[in-house]
Protein backbone atom coordinates (compact mmCIF):
# COMPACT_ATOMS: atom_id res chain seq x y z
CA UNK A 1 26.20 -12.93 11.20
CA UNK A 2 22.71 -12.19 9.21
CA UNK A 3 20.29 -10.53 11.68
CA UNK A 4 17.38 -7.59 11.63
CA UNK A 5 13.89 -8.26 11.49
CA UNK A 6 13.29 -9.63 7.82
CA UNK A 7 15.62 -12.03 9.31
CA UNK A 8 13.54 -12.86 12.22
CA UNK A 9 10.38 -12.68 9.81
CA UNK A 10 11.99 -15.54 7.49
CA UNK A 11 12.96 -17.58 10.09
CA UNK A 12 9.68 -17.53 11.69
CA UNK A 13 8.08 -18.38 8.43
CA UNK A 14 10.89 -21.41 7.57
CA UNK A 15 9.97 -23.25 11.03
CA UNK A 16 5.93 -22.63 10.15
CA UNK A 17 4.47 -25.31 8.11
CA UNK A 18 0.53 -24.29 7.77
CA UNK A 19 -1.16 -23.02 4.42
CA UNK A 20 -1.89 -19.46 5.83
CA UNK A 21 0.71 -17.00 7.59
CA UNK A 22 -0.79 -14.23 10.08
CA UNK A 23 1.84 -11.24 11.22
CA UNK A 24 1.28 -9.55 14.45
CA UNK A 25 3.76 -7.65 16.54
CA UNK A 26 4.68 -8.75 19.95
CA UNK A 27 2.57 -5.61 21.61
CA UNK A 28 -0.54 -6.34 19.73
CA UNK A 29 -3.13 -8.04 20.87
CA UNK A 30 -5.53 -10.08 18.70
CA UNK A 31 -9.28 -9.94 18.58
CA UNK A 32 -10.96 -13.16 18.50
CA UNK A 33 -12.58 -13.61 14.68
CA UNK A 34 -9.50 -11.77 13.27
CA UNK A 35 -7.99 -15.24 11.96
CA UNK A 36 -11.44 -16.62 10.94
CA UNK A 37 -12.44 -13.34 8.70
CA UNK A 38 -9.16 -12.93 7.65
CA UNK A 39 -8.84 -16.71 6.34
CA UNK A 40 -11.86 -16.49 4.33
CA UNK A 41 -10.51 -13.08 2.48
CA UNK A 42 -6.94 -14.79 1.65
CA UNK A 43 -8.94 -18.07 0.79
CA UNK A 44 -10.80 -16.46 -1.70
CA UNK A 45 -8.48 -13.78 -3.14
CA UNK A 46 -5.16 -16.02 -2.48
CA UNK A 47 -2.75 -13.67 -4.39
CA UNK A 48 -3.78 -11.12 -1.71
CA UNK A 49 -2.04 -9.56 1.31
CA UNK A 50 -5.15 -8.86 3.70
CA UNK A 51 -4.96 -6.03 6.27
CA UNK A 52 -7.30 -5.01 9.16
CA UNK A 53 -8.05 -2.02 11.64
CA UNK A 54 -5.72 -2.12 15.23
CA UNK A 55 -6.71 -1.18 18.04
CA UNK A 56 -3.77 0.16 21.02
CA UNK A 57 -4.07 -1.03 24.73
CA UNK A 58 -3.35 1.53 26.30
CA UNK A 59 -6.40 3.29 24.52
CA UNK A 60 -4.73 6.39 22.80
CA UNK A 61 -1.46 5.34 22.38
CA UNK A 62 0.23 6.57 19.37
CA UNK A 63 -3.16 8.44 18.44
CA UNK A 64 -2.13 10.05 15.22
CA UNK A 65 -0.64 7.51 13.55
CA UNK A 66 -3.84 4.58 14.86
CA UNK A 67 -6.48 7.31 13.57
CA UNK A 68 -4.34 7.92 10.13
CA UNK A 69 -3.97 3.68 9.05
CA UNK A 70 -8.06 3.15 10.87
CA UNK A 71 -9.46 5.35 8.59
CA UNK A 72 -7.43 4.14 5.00
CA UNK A 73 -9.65 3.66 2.07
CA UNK A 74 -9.51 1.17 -0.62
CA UNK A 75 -8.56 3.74 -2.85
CA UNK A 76 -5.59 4.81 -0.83
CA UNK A 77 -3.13 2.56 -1.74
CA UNK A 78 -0.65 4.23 -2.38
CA UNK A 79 0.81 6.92 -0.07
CA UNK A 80 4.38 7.94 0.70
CA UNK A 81 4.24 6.56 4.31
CA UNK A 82 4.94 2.95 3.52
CA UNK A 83 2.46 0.46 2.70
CA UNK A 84 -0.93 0.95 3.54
CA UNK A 85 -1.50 -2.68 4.23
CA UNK A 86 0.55 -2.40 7.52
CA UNK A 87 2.69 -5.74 8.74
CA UNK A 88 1.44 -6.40 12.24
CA UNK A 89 -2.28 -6.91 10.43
CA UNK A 90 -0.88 -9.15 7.53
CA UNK A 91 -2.40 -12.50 6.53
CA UNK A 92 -2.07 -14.39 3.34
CA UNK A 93 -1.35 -17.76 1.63
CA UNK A 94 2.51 -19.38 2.05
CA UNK A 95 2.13 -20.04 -1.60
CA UNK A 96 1.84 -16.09 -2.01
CA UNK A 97 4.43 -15.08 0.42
CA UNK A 98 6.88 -17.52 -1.23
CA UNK A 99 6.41 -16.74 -4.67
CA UNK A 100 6.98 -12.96 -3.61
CA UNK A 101 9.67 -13.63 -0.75
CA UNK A 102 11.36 -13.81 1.09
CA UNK A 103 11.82 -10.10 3.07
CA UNK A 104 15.12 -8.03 2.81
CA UNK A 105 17.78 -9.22 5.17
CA UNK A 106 19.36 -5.98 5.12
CA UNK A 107 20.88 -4.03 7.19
CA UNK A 108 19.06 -2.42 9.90
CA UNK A 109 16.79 0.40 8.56
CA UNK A 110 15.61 -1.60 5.88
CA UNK A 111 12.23 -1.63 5.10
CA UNK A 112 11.53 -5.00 5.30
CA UNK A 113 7.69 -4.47 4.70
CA UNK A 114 7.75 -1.95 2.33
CA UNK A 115 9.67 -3.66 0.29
CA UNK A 116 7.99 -6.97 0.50
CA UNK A 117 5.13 -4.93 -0.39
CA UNK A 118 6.31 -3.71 -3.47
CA UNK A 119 7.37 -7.20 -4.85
CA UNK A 120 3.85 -8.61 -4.10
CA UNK A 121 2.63 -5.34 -6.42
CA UNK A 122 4.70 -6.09 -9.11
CA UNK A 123 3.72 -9.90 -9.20
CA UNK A 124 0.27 -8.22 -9.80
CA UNK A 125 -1.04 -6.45 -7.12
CA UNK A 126 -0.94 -3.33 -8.70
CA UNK A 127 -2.51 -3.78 -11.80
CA UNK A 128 -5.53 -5.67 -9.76
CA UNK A 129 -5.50 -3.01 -7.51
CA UNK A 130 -5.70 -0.52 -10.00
CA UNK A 131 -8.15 -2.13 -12.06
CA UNK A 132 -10.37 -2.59 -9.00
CA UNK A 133 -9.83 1.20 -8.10
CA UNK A 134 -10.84 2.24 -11.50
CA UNK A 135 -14.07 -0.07 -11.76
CA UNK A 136 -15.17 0.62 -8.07
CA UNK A 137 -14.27 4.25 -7.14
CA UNK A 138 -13.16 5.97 -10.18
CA UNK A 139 -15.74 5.22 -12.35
CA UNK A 140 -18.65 7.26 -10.00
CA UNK A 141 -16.49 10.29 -9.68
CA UNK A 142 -16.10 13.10 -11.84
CA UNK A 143 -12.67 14.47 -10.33
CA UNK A 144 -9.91 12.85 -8.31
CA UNK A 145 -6.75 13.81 -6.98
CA UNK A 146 -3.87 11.61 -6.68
CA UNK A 147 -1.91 11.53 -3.17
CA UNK A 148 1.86 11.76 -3.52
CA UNK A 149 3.83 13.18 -6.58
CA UNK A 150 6.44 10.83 -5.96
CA UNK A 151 7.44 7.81 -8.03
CA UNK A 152 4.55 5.90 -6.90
CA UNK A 153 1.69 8.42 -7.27
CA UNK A 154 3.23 9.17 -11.05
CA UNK A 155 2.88 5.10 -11.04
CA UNK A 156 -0.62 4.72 -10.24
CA UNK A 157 -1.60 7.41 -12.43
CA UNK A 158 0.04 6.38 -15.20
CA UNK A 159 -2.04 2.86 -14.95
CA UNK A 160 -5.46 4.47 -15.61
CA UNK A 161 -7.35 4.48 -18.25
CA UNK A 162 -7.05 7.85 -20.20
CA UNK A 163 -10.27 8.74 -19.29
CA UNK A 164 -9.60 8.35 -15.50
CA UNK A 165 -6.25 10.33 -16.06
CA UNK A 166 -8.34 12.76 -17.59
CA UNK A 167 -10.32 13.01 -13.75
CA UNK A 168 -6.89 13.45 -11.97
CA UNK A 169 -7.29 17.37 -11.15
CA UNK A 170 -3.99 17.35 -9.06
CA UNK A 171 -1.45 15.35 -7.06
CA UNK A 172 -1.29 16.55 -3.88
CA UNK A 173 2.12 16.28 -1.24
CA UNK A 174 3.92 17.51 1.24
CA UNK A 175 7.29 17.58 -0.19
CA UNK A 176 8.03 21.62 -0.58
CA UNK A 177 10.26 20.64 -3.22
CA UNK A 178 7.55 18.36 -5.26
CA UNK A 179 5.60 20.71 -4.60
CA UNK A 180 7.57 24.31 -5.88
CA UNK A 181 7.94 22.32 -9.29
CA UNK A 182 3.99 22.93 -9.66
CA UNK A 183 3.21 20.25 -12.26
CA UNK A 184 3.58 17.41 -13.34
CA UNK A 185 3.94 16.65 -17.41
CA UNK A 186 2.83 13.19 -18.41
CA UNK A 187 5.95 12.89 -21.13
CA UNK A 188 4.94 9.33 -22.19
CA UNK A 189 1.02 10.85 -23.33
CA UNK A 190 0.63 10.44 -27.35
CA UNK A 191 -1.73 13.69 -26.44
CA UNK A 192 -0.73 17.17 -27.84
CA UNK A 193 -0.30 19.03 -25.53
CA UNK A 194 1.24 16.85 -23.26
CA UNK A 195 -1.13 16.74 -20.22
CA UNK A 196 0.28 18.80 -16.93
CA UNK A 197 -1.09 18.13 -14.17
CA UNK A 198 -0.67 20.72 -10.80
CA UNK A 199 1.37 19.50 -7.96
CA UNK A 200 -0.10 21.29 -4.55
CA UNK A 201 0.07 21.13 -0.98
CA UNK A 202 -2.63 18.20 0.36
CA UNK A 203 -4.67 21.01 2.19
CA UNK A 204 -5.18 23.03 -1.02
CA UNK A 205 -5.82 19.70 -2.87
């Protein structure tokens, strides 16, 4: 018998007929313009997932974690805590979700959301997202460093523009073992040397 929550999260969406989908956990709560502002920002970017701030009832709950995803920038997209854009604050178009979808019906542990968010990435996300990071953000700073040395940090900085790689000071982590390798050496770079870049602990970063 198929259960879990991508499951439950397919199901939901195959007995839903509108134009728009809007995720929310059962021990949310919803402000009032969060569909209306929402709607217009999938409307008008409709290959978009579109996140928002949460608040917790009771005030304080789960502190850490509320103050870490409330205070996300643009430019932190990618991070090795799962996807920035966190479920319980998705909206976006059915015709997005279904040319992405449907979520894993793993087993449980899966990340049903992470994954999800991945495939919506690779159907262009990421280069849009990167493109928009580079035109917006990277282009008024002189230095950057990259969070996570992982797979997905390497990823993102191997979509700039050489002369935003050339900003990338560091990646910074908190993996001791990413970390005790000290750099990382950009093998694909037609440059001679081969750029290195230093891996370090986020608070030295």
């Amino acid at each position: 018998m198929t259960s879990g929550v991508g499951f439950a999260k397919n199901q939901v969406v195959r007995l839903s007929s509108g134009q728009f989908l809007c995720f929310q956990d059962a021990d949310d709560f919803m402000k009032p313009q969060r569909v209306r502002l929402q709607y217009e920002a999938a409307a008008a970017n409709p290959t978009a997932i579109v996140c928002c701030k949460v608040s917790r009832v009771p005030e304080g709950s789960t502190e850490r974690y509320t103050r870490w995803i409330n205070s996300l920038s643009p430019e932190q997209l990618y991070t090795s805590h799962g996807p920035t854009v966190i479920m319980p604050t998705w909206f976006c178009s059915r015709d997005w979700f279904e040319k992405v979808g449907p979520f894993s019906e793993g087993s449980q542990g899966v990340p049903e959301d992470l994954l999800f968010f991945y495939k919506s990435l690779r159907r262009g996300g990421h280069s849009l997202c990167a493109d928009f990071l580079q035109e917006r953000v990277l282009s008024q700073w002189e230095s950057s460093t990259v969070w996570n040395a992982g797979k997905q940090g390497r990823r993102l900085y191997r979509s700039l523009s050489p002369t935003n790689q050339k900003k990338v000071k560091a990646f910074c982590d908190v993996d001791e073992n990413s970390i005790q390798k000290g750099f990382y050496t950009y093998e694909e770079s037609k440059e001679r040397p081969k750029p290195r870049i230093p891996v370090l602990h986020f608070t030295n970063a």
